[in-house]
PDB file of N, CA and C in Angstrom:
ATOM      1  N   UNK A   1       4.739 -26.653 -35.392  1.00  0.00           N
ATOM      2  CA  UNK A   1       4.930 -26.290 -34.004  1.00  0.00           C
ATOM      3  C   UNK A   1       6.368 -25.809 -33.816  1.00  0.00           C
ATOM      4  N   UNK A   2       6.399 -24.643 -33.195  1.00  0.00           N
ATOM      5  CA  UNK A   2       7.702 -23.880 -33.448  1.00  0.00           C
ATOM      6  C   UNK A   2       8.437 -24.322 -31.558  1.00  0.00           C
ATOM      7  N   UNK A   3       9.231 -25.311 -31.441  1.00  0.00           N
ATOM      8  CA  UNK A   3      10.069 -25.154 -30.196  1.00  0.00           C
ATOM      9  C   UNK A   3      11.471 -24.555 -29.864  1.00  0.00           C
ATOM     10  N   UNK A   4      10.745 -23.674 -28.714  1.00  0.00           N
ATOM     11  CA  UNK A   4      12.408 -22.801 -28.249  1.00  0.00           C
ATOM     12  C   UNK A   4      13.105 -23.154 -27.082  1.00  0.00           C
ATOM     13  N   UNK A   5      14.272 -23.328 -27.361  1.00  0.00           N
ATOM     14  CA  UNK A   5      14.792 -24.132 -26.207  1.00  0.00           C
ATOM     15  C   UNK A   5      16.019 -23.029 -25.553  1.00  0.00           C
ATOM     16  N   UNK A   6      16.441 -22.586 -24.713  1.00  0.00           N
ATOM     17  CA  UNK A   6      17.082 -21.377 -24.358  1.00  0.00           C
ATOM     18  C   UNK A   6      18.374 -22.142 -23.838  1.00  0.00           C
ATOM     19  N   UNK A   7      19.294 -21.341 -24.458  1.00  0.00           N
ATOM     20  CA  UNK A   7      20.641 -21.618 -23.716  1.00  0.00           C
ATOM     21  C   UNK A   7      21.520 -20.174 -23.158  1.00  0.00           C
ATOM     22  N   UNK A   8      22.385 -20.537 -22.179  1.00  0.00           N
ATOM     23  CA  UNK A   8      23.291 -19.477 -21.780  1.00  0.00           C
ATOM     24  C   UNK A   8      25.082 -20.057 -21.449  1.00  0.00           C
ATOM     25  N   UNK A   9      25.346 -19.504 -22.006  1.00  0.00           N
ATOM     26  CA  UNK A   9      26.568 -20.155 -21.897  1.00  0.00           C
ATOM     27  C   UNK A   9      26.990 -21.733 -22.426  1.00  0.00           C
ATOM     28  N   UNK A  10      25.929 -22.099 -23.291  1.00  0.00           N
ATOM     29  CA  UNK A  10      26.110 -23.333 -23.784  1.00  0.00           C
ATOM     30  C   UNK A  10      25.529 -24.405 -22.541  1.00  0.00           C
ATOM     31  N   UNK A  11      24.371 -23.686 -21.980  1.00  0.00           N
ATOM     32  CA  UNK A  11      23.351 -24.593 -20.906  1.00  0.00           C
ATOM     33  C   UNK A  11      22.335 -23.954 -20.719  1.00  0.00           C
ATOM     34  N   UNK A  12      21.371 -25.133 -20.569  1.00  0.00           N
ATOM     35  CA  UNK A  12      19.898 -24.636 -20.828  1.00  0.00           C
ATOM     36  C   UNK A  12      18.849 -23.723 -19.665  1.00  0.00           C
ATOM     37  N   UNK A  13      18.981 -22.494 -20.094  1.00  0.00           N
ATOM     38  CA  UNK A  13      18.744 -22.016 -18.904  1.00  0.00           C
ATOM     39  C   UNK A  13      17.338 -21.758 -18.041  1.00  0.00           C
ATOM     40  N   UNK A  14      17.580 -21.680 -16.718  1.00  0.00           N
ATOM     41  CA  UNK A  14      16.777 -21.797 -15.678  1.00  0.00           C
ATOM     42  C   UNK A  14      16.593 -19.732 -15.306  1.00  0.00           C
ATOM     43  N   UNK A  15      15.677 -19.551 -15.513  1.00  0.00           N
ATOM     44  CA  UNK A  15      15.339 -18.310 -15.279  1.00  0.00           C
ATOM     45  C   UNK A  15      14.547 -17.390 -15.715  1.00  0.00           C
ATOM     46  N   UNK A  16      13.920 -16.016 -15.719  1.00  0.00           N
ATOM     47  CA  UNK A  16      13.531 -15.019 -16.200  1.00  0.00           C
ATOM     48  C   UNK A  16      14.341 -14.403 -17.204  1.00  0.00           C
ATOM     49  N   UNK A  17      13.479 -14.144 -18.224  1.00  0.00           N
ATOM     50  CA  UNK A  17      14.025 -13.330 -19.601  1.00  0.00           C
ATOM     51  C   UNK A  17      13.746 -12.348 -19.614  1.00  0.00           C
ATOM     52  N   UNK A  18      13.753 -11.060 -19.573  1.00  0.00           N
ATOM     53  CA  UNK A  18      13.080  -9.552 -19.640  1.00  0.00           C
ATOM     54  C   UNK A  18      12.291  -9.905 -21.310  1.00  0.00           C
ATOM     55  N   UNK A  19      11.637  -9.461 -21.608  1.00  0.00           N
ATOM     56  CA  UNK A  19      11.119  -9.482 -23.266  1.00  0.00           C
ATOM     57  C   UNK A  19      10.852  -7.880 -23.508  1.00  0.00           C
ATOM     58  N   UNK A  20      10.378  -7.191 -22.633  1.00  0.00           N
ATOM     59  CA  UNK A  20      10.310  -5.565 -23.220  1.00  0.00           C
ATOM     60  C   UNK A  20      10.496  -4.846 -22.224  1.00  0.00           C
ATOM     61  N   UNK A  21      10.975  -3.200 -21.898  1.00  0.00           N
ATOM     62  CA  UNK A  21      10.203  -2.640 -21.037  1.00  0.00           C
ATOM     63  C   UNK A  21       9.742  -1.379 -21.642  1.00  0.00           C
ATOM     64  N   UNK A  22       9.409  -0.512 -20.237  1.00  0.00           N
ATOM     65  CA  UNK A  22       8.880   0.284 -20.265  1.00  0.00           C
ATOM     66  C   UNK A  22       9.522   1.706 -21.385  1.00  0.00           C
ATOM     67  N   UNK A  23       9.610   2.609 -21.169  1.00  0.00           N
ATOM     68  CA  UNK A  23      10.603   4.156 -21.862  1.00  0.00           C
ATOM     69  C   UNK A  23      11.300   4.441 -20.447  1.00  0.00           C
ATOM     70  N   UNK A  24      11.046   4.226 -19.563  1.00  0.00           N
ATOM     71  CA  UNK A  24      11.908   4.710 -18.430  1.00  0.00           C
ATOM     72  C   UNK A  24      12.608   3.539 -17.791  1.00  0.00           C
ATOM     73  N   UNK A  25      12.626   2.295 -18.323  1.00  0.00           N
ATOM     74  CA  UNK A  25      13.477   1.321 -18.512  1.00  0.00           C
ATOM     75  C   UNK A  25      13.214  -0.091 -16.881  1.00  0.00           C
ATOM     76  N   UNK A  26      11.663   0.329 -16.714  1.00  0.00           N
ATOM     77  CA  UNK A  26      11.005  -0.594 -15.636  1.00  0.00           C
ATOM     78  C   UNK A  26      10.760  -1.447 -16.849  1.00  0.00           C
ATOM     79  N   UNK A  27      10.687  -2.891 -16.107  1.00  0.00           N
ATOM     80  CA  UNK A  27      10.329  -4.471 -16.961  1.00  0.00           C
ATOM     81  C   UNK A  27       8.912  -4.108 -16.977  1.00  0.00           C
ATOM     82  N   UNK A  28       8.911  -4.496 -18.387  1.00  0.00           N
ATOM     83  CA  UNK A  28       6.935  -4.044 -18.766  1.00  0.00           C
ATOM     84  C   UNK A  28       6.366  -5.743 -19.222  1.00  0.00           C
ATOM     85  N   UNK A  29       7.395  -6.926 -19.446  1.00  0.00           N
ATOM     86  CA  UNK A  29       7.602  -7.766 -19.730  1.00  0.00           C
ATOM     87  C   UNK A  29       7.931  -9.134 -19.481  1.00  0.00           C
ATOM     88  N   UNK A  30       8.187  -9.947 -19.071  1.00  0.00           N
ATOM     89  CA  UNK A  30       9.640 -11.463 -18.320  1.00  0.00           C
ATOM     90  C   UNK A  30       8.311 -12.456 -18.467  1.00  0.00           C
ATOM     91  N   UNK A  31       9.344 -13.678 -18.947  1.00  0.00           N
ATOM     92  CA  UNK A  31       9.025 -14.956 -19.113  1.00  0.00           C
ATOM     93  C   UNK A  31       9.803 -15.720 -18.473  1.00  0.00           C
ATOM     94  N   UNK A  32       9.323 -16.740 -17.487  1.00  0.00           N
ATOM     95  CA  UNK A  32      10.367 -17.801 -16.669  1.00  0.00           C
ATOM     96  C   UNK A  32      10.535 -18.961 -17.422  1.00  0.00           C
ATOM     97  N   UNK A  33      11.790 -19.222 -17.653  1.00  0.00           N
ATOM     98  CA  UNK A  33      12.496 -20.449 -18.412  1.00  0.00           C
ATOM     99  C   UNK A  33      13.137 -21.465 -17.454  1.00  0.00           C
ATOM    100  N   UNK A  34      12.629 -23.278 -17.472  1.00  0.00           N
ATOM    101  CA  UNK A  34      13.396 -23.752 -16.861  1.00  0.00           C
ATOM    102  C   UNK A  34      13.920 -24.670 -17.644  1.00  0.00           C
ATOM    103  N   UNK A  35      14.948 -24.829 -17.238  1.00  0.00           N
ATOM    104  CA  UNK A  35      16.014 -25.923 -18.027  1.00  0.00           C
ATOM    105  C   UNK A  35      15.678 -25.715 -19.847  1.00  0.00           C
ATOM    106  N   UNK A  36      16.027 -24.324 -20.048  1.00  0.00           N
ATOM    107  CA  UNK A  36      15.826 -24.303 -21.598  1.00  0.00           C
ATOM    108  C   UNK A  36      14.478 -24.115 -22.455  1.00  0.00           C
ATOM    109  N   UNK A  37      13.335 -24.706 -21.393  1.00  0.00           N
ATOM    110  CA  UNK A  37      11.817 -24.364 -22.066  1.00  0.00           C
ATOM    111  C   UNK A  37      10.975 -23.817 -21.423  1.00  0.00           C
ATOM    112  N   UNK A  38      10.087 -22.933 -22.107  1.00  0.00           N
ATOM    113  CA  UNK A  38       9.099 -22.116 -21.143  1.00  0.00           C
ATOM    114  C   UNK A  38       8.254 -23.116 -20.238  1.00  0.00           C
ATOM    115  N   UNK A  39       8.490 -23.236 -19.328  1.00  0.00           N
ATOM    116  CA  UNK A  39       7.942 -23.804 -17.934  1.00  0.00           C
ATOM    117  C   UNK A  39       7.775 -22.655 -17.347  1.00  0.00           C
ATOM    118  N   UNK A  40       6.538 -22.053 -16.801  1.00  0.00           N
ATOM    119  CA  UNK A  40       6.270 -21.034 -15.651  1.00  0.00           C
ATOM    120  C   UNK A  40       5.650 -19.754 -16.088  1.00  0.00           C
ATOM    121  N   UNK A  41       5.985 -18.668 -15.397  1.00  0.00           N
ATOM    122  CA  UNK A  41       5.581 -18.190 -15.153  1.00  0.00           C
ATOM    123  C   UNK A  41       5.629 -16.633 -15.917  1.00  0.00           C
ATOM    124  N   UNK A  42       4.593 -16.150 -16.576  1.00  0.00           N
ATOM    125  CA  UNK A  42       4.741 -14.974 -17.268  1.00  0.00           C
ATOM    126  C   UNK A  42       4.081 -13.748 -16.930  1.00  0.00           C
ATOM    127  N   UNK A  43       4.563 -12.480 -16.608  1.00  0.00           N
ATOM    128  CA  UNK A  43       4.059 -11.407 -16.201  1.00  0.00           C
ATOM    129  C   UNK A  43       4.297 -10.772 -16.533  1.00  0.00           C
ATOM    130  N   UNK A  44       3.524  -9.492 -16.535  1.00  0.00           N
ATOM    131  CA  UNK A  44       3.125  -8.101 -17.307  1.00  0.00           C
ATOM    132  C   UNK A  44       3.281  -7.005 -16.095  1.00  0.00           C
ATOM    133  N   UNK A  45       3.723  -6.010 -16.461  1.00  0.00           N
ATOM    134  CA  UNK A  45       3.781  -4.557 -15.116  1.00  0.00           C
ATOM    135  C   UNK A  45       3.157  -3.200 -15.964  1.00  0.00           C
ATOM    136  N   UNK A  46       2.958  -2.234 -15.308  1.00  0.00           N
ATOM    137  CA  UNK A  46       2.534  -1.414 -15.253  1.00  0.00           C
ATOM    138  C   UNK A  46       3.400  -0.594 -15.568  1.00  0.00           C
ATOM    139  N   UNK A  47       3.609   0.786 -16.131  1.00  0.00           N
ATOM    140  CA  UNK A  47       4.851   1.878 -15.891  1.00  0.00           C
ATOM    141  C   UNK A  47       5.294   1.670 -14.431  1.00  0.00           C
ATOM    142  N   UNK A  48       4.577   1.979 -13.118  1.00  0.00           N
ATOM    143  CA  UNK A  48       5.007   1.944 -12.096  1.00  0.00           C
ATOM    144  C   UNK A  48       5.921   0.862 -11.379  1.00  0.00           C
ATOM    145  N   UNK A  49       5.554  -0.097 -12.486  1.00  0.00           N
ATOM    146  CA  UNK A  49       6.741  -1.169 -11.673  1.00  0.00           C
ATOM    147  C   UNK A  49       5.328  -2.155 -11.045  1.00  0.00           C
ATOM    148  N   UNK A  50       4.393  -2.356 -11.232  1.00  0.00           N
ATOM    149  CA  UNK A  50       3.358  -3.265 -10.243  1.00  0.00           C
ATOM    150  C   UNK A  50       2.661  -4.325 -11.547  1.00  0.00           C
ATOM    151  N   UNK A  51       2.653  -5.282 -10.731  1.00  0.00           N
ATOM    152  CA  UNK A  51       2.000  -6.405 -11.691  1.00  0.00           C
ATOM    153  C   UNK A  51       0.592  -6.469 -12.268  1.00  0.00           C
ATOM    154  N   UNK A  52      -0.080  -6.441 -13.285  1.00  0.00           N
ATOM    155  CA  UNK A  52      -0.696  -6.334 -13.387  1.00  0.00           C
ATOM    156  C   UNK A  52      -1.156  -7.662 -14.070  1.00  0.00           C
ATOM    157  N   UNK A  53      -0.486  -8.403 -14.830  1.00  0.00           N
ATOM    158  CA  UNK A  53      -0.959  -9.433 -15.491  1.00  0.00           C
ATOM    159  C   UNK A  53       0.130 -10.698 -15.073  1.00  0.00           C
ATOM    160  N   UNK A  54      -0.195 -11.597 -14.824  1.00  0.00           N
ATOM    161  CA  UNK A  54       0.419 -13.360 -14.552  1.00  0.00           C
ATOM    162  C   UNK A  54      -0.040 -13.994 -14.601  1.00  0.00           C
ATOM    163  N   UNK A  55       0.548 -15.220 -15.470  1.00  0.00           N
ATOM    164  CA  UNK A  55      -0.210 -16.440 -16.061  1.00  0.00           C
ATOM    165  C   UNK A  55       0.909 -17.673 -15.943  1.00  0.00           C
ATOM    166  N   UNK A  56       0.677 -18.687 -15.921  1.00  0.00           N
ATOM    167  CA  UNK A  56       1.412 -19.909 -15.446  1.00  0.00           C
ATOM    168  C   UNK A  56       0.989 -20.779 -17.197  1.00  0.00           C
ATOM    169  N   UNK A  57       2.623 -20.965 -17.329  1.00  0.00           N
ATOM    170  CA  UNK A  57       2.090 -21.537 -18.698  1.00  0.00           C
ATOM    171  C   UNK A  57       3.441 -22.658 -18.841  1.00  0.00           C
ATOM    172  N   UNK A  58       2.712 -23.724 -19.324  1.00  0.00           N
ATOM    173  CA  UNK A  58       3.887 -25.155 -19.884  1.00  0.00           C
ATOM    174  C   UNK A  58       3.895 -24.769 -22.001  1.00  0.00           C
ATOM    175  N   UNK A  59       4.737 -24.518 -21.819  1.00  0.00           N
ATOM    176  CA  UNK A  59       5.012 -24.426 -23.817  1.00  0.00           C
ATOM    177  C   UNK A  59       3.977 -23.332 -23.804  1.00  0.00           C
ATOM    178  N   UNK A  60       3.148 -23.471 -24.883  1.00  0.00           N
ATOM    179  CA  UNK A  60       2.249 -22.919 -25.155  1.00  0.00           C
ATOM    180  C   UNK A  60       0.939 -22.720 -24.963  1.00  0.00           C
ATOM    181  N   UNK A  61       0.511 -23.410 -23.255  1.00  0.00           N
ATOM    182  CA  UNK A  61      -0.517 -23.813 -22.944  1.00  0.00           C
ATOM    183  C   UNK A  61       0.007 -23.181 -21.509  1.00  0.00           C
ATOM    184  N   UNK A  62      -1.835 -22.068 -21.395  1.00  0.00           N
ATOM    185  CA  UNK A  62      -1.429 -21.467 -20.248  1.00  0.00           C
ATOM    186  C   UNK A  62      -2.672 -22.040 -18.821  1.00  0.00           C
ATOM    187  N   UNK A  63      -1.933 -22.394 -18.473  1.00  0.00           N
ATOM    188  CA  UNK A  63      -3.295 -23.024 -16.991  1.00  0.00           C
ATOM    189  C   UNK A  63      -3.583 -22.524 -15.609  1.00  0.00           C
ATOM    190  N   UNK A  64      -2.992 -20.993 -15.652  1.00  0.00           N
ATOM    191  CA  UNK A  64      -3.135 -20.430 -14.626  1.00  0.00           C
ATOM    192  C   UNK A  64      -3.598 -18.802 -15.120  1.00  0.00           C
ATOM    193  N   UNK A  65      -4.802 -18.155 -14.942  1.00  0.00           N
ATOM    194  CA  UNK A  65      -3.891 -16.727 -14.853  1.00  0.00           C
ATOM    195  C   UNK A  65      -4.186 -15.605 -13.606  1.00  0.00           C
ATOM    196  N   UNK A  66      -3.780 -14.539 -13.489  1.00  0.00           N
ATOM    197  CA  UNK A  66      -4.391 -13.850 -12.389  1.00  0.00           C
ATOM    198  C   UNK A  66      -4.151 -12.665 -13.152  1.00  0.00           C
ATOM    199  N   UNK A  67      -5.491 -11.702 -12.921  1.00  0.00           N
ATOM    200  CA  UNK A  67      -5.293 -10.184 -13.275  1.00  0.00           C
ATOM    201  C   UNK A  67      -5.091  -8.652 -12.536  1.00  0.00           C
ATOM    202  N   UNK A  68      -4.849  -8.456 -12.585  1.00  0.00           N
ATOM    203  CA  UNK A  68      -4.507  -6.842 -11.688  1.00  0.00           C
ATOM    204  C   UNK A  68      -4.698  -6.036 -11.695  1.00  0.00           C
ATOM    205  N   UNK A  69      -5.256  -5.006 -10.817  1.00  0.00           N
ATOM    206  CA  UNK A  69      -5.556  -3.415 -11.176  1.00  0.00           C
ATOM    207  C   UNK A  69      -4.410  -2.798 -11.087  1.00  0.00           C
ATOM    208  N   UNK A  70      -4.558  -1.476 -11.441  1.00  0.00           N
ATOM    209  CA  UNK A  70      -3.075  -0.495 -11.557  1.00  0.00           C
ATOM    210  C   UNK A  70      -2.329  -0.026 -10.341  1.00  0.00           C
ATOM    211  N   UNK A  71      -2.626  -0.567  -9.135  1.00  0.00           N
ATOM    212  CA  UNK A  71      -2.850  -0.681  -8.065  1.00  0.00           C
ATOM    213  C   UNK A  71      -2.003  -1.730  -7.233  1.00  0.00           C
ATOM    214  N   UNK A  72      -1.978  -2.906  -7.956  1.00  0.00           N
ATOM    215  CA  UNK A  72      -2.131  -4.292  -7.683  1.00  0.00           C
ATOM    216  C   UNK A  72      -3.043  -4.882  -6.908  1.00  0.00           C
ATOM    217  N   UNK A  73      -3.903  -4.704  -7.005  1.00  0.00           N
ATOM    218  CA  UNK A  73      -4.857  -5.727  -6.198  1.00  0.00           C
ATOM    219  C   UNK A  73      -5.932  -6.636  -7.226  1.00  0.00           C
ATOM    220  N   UNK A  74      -5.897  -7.552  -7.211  1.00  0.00           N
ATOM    221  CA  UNK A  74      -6.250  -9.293  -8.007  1.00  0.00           C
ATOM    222  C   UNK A  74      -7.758  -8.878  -8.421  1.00  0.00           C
ATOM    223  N   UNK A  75      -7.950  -8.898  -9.343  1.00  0.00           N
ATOM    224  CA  UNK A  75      -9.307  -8.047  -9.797  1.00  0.00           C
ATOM    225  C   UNK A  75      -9.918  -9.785 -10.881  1.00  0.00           C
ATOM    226  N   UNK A  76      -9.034 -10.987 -10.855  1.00  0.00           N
ATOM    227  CA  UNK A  76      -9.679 -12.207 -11.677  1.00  0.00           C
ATOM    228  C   UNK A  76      -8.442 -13.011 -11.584  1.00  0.00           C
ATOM    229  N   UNK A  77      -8.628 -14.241 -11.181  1.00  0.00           N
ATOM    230  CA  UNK A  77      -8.309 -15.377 -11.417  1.00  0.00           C
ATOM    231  C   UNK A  77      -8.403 -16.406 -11.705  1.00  0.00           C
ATOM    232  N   UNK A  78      -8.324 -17.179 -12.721  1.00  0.00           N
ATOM    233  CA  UNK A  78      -8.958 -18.572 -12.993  1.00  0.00           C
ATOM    234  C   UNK A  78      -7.774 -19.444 -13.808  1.00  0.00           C
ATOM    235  N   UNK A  79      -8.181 -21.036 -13.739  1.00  0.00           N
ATOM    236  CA  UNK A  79      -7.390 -21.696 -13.725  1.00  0.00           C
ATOM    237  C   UNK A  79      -8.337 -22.623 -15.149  1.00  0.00           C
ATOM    238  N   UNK A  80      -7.038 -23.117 -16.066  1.00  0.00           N
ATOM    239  CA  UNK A  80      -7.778 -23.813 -17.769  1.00  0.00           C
ATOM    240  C   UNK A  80      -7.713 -24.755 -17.438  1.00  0.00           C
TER     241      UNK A  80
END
């Protein structure tokens, strides 16, 4: 079991990470970190900048997700 624990400045940080984006440099990507471990919340965008994918996850276990059209409007949600 591989654990990542995030620091910034030599403290464990509380926040969003970008992980990729787009070619025209919109977040295609972000993972929410609290106090150093993935606690929360992870979402996916579109080129346009609109959400299309979010999921609520503790470590490696995700118990929320919701899906999106290109659009944004909630096309599935369910909870593990």
């Amino acid at each position: 079991m591989l654990i990542v624990v995030l620091l910034c400045n030599g403290q464990l940080y509380t926040g969003y990470v970008v992980y990729s984006k787009h070619p025209k440099s919109t977040i295609k990507s972000e993972i929410e970190y609290k106090s150093g471990s993935h606690i929360g919340w992870e979402n996916e965008y579109n080129q346009a900048g609109i959400l299309i994918y979010s999921c609520y996850s503790v470590g490696e276990t995700t118990q929320e997700v919701y899906k999106f059209d290109d659009h944004g409007n909630l096309i599935d949600h369910y909870k593990l």
